[in-house]
Structures are given as C-alpha cells and as structure tokens.
PDB file of N, CA and C in Angstrom:
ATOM      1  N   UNK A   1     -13.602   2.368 -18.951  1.00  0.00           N
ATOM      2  CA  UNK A   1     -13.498   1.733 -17.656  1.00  0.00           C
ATOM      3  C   UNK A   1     -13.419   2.823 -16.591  1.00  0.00           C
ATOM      4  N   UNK A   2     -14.340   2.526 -15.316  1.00  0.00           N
ATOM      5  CA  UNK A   2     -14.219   3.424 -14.803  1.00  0.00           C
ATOM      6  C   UNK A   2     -13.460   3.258 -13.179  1.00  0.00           C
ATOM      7  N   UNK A   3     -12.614   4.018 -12.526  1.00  0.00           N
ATOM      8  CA  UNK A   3     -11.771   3.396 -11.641  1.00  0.00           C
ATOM      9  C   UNK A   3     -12.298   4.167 -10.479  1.00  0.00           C
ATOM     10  N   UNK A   4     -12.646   3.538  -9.354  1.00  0.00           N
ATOM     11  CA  UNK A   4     -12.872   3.794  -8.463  1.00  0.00           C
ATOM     12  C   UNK A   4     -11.816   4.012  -7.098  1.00  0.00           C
ATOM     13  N   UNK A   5     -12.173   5.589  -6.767  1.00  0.00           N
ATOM     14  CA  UNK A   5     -11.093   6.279  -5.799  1.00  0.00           C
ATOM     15  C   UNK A   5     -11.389   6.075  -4.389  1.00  0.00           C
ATOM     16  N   UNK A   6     -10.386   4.892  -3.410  1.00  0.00           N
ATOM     17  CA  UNK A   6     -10.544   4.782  -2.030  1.00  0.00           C
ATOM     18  C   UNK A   6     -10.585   6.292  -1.251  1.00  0.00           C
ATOM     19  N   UNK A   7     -11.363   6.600  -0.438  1.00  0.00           N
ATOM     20  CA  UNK A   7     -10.693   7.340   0.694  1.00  0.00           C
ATOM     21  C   UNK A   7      -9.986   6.834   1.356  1.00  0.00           C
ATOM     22  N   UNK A   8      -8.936   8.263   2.149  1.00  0.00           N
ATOM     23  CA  UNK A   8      -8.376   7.880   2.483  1.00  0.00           C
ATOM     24  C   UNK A   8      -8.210   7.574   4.299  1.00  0.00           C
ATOM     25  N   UNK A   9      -9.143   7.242   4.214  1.00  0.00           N
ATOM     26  CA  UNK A   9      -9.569   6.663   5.960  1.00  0.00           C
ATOM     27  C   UNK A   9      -9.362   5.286   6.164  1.00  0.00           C
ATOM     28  N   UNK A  10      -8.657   4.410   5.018  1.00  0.00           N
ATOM     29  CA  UNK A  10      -9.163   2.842   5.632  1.00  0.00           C
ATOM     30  C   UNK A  10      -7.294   3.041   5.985  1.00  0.00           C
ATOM     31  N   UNK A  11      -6.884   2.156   7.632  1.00  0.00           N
ATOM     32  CA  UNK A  11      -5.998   2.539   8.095  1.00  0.00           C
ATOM     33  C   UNK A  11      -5.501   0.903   8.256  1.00  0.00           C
ATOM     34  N   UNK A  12      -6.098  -0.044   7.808  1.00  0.00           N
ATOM     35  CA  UNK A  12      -5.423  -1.083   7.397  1.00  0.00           C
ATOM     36  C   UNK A  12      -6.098  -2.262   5.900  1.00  0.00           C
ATOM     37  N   UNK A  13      -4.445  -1.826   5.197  1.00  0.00           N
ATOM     38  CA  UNK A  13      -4.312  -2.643   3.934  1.00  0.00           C
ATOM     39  C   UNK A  13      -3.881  -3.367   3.329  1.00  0.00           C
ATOM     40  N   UNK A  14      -4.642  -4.797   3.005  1.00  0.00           N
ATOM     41  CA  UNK A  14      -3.896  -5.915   2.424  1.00  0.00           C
ATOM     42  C   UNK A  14      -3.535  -5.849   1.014  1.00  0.00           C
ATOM     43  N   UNK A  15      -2.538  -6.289   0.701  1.00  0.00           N
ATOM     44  CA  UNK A  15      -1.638  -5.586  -0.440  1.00  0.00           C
ATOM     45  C   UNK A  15      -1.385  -7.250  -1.171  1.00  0.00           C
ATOM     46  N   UNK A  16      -1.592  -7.034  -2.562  1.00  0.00           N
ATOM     47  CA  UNK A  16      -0.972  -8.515  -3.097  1.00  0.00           C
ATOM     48  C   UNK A  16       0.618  -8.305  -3.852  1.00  0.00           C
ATOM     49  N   UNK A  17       1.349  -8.953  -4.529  1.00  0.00           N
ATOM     50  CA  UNK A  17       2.278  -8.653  -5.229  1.00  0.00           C
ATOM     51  C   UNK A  17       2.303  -7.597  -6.465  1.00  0.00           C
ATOM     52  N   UNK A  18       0.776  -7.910  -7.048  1.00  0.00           N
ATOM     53  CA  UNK A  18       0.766  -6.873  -8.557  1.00  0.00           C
ATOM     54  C   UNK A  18       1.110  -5.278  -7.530  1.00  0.00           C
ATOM     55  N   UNK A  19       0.538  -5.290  -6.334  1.00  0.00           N
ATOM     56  CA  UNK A  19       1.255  -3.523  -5.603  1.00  0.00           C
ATOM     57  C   UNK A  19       2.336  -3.259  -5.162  1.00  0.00           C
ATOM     58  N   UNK A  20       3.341  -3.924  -5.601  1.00  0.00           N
ATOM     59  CA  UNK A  20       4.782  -3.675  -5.065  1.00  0.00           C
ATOM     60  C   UNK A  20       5.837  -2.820  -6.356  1.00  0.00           C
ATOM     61  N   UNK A  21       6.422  -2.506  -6.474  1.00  0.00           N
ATOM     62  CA  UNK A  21       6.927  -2.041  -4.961  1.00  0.00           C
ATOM     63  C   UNK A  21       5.596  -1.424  -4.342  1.00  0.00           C
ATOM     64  N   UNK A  22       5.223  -0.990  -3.337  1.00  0.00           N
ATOM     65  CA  UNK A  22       4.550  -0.231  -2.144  1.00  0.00           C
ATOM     66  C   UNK A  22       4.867   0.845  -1.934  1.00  0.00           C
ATOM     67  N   UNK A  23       3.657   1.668  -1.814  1.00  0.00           N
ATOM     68  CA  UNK A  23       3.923   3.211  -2.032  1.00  0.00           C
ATOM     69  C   UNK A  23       2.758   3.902  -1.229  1.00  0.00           C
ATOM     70  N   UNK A  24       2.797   4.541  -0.294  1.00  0.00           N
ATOM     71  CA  UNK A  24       1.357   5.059   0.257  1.00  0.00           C
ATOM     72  C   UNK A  24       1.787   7.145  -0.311  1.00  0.00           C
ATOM     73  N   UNK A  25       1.067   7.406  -0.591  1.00  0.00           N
ATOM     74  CA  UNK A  25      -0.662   6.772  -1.129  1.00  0.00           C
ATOM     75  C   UNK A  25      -0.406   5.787  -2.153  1.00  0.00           C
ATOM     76  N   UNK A  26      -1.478   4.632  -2.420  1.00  0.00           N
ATOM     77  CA  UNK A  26      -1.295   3.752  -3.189  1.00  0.00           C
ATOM     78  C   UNK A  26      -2.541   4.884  -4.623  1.00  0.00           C
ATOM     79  N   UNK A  27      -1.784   4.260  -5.415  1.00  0.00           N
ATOM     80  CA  UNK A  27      -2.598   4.834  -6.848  1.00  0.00           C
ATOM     81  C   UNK A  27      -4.358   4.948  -7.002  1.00  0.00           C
ATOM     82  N   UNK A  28      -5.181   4.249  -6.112  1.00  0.00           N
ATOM     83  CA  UNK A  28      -6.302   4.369  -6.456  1.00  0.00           C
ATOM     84  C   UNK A  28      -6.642   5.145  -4.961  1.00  0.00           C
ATOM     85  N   UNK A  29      -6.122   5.991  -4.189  1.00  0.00           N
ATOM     86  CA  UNK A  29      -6.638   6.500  -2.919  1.00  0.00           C
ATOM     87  C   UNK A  29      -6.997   8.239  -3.726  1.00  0.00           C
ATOM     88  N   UNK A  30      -7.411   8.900  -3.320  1.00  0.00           N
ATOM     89  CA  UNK A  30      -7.943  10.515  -3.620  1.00  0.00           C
ATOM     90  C   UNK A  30      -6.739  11.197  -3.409  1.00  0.00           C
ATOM     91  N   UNK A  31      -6.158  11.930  -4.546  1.00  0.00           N
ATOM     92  CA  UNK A  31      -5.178  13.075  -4.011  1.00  0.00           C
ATOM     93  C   UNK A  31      -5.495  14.371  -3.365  1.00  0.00           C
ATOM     94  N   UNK A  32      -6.729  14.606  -2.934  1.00  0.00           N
ATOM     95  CA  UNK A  32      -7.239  15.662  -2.434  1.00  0.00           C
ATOM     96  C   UNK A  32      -6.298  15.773  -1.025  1.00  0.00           C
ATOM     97  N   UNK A  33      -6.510  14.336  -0.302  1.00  0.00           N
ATOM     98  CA  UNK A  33      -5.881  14.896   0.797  1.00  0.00           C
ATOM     99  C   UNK A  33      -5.094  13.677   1.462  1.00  0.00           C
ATOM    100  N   UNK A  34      -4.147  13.341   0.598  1.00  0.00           N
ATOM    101  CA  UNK A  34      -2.937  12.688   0.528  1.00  0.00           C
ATOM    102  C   UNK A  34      -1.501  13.170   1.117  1.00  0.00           C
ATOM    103  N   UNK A  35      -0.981  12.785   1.305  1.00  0.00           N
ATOM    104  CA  UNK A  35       0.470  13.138   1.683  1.00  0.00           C
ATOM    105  C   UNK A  35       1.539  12.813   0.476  1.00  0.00           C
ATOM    106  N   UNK A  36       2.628  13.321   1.075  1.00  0.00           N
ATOM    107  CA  UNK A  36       3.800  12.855  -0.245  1.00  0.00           C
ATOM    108  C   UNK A  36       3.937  11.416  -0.395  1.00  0.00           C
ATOM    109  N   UNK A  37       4.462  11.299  -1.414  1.00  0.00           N
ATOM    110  CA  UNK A  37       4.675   9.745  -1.802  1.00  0.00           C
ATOM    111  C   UNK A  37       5.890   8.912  -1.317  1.00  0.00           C
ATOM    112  N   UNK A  38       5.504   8.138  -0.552  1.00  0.00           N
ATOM    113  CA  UNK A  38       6.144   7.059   0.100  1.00  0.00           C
ATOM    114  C   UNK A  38       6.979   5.800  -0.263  1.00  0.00           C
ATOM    115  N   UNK A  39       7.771   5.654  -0.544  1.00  0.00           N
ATOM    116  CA  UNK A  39       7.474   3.787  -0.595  1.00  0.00           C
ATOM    117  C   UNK A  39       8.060   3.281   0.612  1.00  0.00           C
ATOM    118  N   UNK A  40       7.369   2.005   0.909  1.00  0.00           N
ATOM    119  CA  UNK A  40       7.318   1.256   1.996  1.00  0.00           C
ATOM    120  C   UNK A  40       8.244   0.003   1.732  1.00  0.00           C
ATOM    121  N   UNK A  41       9.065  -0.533   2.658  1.00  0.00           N
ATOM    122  CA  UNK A  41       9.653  -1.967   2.260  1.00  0.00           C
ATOM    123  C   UNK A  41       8.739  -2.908   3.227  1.00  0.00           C
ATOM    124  N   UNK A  42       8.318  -3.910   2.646  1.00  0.00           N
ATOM    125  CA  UNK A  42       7.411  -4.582   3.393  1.00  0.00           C
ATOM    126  C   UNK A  42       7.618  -6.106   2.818  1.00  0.00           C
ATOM    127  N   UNK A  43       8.738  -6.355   2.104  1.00  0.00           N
ATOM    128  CA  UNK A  43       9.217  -7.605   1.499  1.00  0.00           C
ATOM    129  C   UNK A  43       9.524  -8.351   2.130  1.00  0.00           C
ATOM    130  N   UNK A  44      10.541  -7.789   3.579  1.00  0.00           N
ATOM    131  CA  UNK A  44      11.226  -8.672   4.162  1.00  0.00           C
ATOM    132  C   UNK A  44      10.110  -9.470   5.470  1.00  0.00           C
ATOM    133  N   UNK A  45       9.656  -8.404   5.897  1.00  0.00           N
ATOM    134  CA  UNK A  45       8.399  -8.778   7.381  1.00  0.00           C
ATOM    135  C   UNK A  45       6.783  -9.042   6.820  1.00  0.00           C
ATOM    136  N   UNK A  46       6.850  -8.449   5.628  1.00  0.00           N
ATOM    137  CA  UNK A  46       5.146  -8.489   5.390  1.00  0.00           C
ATOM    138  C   UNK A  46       4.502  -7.899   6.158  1.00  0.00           C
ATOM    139  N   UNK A  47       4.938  -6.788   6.220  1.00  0.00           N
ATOM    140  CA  UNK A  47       3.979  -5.671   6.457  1.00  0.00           C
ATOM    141  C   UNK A  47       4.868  -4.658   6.711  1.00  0.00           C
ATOM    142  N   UNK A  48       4.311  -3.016   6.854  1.00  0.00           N
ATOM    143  CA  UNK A  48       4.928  -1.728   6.576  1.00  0.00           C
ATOM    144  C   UNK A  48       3.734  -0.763   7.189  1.00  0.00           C
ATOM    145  N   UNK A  49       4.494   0.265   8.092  1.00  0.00           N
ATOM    146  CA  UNK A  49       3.850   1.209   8.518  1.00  0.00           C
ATOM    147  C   UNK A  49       4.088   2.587   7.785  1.00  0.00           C
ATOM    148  N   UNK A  50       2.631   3.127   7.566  1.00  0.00           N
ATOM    149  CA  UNK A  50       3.445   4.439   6.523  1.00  0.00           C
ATOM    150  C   UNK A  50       3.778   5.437   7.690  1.00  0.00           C
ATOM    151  N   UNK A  51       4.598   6.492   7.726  1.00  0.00           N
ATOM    152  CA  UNK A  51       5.361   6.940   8.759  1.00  0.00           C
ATOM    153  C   UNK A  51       4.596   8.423   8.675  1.00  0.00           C
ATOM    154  N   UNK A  52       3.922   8.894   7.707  1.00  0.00           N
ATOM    155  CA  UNK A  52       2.832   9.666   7.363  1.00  0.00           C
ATOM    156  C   UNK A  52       1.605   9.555   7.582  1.00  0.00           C
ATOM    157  N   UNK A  53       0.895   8.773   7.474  1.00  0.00           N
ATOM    158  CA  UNK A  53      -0.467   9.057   7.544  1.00  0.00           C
ATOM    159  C   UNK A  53      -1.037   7.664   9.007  1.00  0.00           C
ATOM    160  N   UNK A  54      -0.006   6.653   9.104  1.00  0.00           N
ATOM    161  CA  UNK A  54       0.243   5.490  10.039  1.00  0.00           C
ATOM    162  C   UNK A  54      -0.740   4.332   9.433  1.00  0.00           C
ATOM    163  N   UNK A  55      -1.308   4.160   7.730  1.00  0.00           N
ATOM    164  CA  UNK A  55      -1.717   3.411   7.570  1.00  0.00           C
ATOM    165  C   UNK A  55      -0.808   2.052   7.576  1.00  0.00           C
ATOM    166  N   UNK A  56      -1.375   0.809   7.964  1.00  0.00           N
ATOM    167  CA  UNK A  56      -0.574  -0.245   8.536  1.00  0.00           C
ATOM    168  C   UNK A  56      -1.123  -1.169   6.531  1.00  0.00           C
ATOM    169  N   UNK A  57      -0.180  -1.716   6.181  1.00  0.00           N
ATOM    170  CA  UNK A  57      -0.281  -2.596   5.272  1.00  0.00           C
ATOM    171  C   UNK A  57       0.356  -3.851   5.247  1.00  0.00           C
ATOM    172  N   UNK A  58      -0.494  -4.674   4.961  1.00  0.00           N
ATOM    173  CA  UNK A  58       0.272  -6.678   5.170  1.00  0.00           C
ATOM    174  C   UNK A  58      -0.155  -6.942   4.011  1.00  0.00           C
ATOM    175  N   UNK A  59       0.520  -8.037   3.349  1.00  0.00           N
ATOM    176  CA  UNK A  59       0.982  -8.613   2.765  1.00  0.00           C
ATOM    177  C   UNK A  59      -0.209  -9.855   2.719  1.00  0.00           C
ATOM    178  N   UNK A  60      -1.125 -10.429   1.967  1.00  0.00           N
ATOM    179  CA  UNK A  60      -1.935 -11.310   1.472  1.00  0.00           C
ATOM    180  C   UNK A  60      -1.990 -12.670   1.994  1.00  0.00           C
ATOM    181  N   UNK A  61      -2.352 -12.954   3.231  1.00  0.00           N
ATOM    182  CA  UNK A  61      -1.851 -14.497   3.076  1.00  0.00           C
ATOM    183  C   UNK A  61      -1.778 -15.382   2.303  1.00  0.00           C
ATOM    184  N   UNK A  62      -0.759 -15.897   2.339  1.00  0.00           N
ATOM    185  CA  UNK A  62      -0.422 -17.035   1.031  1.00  0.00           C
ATOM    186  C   UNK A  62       0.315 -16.467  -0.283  1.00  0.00           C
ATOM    187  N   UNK A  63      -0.230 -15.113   0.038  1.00  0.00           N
ATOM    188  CA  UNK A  63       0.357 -14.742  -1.063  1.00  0.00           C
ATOM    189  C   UNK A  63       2.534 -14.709  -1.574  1.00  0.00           C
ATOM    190  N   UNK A  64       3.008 -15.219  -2.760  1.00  0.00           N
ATOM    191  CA  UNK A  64       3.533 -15.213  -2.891  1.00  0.00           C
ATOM    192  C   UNK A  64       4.971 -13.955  -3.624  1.00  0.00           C
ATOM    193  N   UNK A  65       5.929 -13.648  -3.206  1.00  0.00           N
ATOM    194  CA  UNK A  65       6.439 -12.550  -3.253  1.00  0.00           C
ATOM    195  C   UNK A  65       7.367 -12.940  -4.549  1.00  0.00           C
ATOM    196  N   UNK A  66       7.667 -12.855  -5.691  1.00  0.00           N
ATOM    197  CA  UNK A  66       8.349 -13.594  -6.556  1.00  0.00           C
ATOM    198  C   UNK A  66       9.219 -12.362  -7.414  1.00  0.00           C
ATOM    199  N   UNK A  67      10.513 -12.632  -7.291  1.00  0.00           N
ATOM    200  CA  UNK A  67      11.230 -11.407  -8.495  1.00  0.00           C
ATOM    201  C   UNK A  67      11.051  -9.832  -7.852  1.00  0.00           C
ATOM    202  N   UNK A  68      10.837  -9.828  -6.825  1.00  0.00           N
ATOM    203  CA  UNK A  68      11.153  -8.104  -6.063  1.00  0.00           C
ATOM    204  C   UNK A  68      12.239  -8.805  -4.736  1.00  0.00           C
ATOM    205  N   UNK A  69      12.967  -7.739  -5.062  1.00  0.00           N
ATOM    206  CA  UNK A  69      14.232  -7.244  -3.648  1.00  0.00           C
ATOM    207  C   UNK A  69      13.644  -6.691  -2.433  1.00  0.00           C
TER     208      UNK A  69
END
C-alpha cells in the first residue's frame, strides 16, 4: 500500500474523529519541512489553530466526537 504525502501548504483542514487526538503536523504531511509536533485541543470548539505553522483545522460537519476528553 502506498501512502500518499500532503504538502505542507494546505492552510485549512477538515479533520474527522479517526485524527484525534490532533497533532499538526498530522502523520501524512512531508517531514522535510515541518515544524515540531503539536497537539491541538479542538474537542471543545471544533476547531484549532496551530500556533506554528497557523494551519486552521475544523472538525467534519456532522461529524461525531465519541470517547475523547
């Protein structure tokens, strides 16, 4: 299987539950030119600004948040 690596230019990302906790860089972005690893709380508002790179991430509409703090 072969997994395909986002750049890291897209500066807004919709996120479902299987990506939580939330972490920028998220696992499939390029570590070439990444920043340190983040996690974001974005449980309570549905959505999270990374304070590093300022990618903005929301939360799925409809989507449901089940069994995370």
């Amino acid at each position: 299987m072969t997994t395909t690596l986002k750049d890291n230019t897209q500066r807004e990302i919709e996120i479902v539950a299987s990506d939580l906790p939330l972490h920028c860089p998220m696992p499939d972005m390029m570590k070439w030119n990444a920043h340190p690893r983040v996690f974001l709380p974005i449980e309570k508002t549905g959505e999270a600004l990374c304070p590093y790179c300022g990618t903005r991430y929301r939360i799925k509409a409809g989507e449901v948040l089940k069994g995370h703090h």
